[in-house]
Protein backbone atom coordinates (compact mmCIF):
# COMPACT_ATOMS: atom_id res chain seq x y z
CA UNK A 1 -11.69 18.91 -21.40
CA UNK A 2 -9.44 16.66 -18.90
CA UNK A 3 -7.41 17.53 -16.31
CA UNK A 4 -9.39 20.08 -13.98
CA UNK A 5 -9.98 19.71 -10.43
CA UNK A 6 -11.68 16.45 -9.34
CA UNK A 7 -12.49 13.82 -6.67
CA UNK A 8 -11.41 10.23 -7.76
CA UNK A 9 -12.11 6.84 -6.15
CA UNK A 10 -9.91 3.55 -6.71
CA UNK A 11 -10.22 0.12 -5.50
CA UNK A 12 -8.16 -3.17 -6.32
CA UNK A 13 -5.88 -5.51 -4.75
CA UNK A 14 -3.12 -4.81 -2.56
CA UNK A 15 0.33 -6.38 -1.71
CA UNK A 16 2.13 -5.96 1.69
CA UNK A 17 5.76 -7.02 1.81
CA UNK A 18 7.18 -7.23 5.02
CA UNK A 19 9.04 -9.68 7.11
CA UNK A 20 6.51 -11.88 8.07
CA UNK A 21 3.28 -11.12 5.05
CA UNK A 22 4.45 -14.37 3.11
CA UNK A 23 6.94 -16.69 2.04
CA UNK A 24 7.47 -15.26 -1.40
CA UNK A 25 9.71 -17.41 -3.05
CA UNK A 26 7.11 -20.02 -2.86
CA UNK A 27 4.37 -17.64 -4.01
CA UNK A 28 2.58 -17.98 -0.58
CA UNK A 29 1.10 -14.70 0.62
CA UNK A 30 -2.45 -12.86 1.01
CA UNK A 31 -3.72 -10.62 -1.86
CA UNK A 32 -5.67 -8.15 0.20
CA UNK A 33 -8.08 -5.10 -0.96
CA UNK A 34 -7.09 -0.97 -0.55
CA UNK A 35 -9.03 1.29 -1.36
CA UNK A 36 -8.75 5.24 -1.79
CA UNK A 37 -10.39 8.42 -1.82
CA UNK A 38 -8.20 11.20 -3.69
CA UNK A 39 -8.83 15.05 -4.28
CA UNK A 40 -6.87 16.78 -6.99
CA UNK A 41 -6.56 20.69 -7.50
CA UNK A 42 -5.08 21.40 -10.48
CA UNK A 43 -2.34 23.97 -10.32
CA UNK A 44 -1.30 24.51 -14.28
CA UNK A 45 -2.45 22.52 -17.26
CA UNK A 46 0.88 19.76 -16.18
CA UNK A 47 0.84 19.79 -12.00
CA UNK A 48 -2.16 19.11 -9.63
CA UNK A 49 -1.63 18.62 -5.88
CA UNK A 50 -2.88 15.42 -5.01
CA UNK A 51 -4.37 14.40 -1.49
CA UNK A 52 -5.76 10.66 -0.85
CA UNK A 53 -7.14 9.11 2.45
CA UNK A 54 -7.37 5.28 2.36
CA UNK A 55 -7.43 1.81 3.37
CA UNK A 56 -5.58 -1.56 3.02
CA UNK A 57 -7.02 -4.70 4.34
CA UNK A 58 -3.91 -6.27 6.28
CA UNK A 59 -3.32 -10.40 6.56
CA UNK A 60 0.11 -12.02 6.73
CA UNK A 61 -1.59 -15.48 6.99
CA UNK A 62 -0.11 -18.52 8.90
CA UNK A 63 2.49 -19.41 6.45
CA UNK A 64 4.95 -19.13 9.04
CA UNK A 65 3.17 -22.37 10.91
CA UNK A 66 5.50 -24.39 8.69
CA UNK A 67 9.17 -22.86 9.51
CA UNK A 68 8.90 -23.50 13.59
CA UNK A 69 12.50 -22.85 13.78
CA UNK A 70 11.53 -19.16 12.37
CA UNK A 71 8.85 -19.08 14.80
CA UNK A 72 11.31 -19.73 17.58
CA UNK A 73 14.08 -17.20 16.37
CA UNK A 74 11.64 -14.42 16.11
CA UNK A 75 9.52 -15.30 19.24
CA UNK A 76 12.61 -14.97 21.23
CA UNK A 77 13.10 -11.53 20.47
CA UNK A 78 9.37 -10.72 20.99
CA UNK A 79 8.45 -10.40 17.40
CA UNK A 80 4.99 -11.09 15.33
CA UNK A 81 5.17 -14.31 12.84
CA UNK A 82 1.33 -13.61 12.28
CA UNK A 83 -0.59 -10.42 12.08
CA UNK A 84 -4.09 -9.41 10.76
CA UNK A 85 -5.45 -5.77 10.87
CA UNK A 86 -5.96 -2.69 8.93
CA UNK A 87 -3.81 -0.21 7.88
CA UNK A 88 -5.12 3.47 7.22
CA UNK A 89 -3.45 5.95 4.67
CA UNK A 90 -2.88 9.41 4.19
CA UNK A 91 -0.66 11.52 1.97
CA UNK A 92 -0.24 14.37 -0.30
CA UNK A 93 1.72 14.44 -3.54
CA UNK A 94 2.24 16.73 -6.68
CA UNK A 95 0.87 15.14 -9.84
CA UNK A 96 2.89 15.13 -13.10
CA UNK A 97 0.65 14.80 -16.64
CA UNK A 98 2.96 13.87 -19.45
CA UNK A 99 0.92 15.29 -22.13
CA UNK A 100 -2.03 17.29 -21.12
CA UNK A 101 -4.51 18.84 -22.79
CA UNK A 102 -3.50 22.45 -25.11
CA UNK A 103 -5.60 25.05 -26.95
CA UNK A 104 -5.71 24.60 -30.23
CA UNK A 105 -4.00 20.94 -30.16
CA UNK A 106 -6.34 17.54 -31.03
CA UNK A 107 -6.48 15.71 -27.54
CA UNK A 108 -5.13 12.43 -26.59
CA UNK A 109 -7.49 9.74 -25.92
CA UNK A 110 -5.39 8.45 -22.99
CA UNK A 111 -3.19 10.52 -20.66
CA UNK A 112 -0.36 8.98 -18.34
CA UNK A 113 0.48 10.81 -14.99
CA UNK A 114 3.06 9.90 -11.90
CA UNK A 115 3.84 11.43 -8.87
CA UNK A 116 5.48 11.20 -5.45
CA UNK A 117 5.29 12.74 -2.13
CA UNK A 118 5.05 12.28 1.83
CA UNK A 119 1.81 10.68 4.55
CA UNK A 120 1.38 8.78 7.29
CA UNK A 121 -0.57 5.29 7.91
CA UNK A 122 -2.08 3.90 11.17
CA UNK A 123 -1.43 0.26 11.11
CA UNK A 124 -3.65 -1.47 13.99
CA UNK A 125 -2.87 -5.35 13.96
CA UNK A 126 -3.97 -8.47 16.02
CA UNK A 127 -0.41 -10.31 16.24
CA UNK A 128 1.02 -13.24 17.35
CA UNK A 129 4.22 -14.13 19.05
CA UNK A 130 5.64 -17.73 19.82
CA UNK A 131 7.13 -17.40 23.47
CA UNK A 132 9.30 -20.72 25.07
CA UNK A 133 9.00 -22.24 21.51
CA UNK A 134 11.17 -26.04 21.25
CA UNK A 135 11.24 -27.39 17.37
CA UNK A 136 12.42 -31.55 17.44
CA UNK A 137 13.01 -32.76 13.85
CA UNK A 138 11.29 -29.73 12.74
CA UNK A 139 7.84 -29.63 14.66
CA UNK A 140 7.30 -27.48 17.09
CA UNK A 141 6.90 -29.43 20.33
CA UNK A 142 6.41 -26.99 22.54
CA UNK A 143 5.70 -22.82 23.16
CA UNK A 144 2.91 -20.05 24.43
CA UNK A 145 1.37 -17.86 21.37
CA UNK A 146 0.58 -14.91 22.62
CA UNK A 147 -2.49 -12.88 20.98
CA UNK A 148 -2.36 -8.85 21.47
CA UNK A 149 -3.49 -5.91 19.76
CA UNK A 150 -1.17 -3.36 18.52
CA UNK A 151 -0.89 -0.81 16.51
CA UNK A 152 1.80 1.92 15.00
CA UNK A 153 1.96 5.39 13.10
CA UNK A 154 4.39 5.13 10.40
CA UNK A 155 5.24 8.03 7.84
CA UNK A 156 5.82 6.68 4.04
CA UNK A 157 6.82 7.83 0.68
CA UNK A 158 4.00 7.18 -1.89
CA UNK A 159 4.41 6.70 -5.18
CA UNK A 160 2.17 6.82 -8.05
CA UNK A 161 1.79 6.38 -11.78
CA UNK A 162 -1.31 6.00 -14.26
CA UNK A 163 -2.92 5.72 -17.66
CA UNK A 164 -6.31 7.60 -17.26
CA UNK A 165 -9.06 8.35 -20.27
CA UNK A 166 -9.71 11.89 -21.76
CA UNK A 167 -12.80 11.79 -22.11
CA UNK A 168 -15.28 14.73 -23.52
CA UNK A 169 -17.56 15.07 -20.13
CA UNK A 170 -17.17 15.14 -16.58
CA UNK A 171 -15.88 11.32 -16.23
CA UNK A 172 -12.85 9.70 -16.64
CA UNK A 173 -11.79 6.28 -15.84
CA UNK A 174 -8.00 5.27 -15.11
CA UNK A 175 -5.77 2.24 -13.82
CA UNK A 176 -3.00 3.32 -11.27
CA UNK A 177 -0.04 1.31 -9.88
CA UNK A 178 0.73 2.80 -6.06
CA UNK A 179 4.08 1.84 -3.92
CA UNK A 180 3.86 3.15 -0.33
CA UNK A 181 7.46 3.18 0.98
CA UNK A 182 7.35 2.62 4.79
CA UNK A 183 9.93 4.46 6.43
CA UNK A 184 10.86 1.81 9.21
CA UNK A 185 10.06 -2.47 9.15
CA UNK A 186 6.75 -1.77 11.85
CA UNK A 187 3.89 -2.52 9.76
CA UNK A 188 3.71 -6.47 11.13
CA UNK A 189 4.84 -6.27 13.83
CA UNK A 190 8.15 -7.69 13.16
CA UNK A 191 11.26 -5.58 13.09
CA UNK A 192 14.33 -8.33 12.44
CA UNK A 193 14.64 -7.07 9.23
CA UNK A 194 14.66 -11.00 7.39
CA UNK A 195 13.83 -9.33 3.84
CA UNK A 196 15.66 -9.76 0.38
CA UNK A 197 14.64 -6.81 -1.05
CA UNK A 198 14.68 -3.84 1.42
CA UNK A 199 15.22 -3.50 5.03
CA UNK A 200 11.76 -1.06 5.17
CA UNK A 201 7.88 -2.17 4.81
CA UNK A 202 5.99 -1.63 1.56
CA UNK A 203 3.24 -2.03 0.12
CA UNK A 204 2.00 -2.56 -3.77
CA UNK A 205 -1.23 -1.47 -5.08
CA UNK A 206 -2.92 -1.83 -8.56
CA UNK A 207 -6.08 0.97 -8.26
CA UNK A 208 -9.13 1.17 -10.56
CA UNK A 209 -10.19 4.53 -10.69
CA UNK A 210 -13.43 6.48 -11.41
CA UNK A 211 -12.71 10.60 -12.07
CA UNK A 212 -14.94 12.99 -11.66
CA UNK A 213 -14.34 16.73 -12.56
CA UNK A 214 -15.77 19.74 -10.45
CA UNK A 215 -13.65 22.23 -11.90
CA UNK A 216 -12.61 24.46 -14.86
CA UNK A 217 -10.61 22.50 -16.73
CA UNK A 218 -7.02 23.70 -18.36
């Protein structure tokens, strides 16, 4: 029986949206990997407390090579149009089954889960930052990049839903879609705020899991 206390492992690509990670309405930006160690103590047959420690690869690229004029406008205020680094994760949430296992009731061969809660990532970077920057007919003629290492320690707001398998044995296998809502626009480096969609960082994960049960299960 499903849903006891376990250790899971996911891995898959990654997505970080931020001011400078890509120019998305062309479709230009770096798929990166994440990946995440979770530990999950079951507190009733529907709610486990979840707590994950992980990684996401971190590239924004050099898209931003062909809008100098962006370059120039962010450079001036000391701000990142390229970054490349790591970001590490770690959060706790409580975990909601939608239809768990029951005594006496024929078990579901799939089981869906979501959950949200609070953690904190460590995002170290290598950025970049035009300085003096001149654009004529749109080419940068002249400006400084200047290379440093950073880094910054950002709470988020994770987010997480799932279809796992119910499996008869200590294994289960499940595909998880994670959103880790930054709390501020540091991730890259770049804090002008330039986004469509929201003012904060995020970042968009598609996990494949392995489950493995230590346990009694409910």
């Amino acid at each position: 029986m499903a849903q006891g206390d376990h250790l899971s492992l996911g891995i898959g690509p990654a997505l970080l949206y931020s001011d400078n990670s890509g120019i998305y309405r062309e479709f230009k930006f770096k798929v990166q990997p994440a990946i995440t160690l979770s530990i999950n103590k079951q507190l009733n047959e529907y709610i486990g407390l979840r707590g994950s420690v992980g990684l996401q690869l971190l590239n924004s690229g050099q898209y931003y090579l062909e809008l100098p004029k962006q370059m120039v406008k962010w450079g001036n205020k000391d701000q990142a149009f390229a970054f490349k680094g790591q970001g590490y994760f770690a959060d706790v949430m409580p975990v909601f089954t939608t239809n768990p296992n029951s005594a006496g009731m024929m078990m579901s061969s799939l089981q869906f889960y979501a959950g949200a809660g609070f953690g904190v990532m460590y995002a170290q970077r290598n950025q970049e930052v035009l300085k003096n920057g001149l654009v004529l007919n749109d080419l940068l003629e002249e400006g400084e990049i200047i290379k440093s290492k950073e880094s910054d320690l950002i709470p988020y707001v994770p987010v997480r839903t799932g279809i796992s398998t119910n499996l008869n044995g200590d294994w289960d296998f499940a595909l998880e879609f994670v959103l880790l809502v930054t709390t501020n626009s540091e991730v890259d480096g770049n804090n002008i705020i330039d986004k469509r969609i929201t003012v904060v960082d995020m970042s968009g994960q598609i996990q494949f899991t392995v489950k493995w049960y230590f346990g009694p299960a409910w």
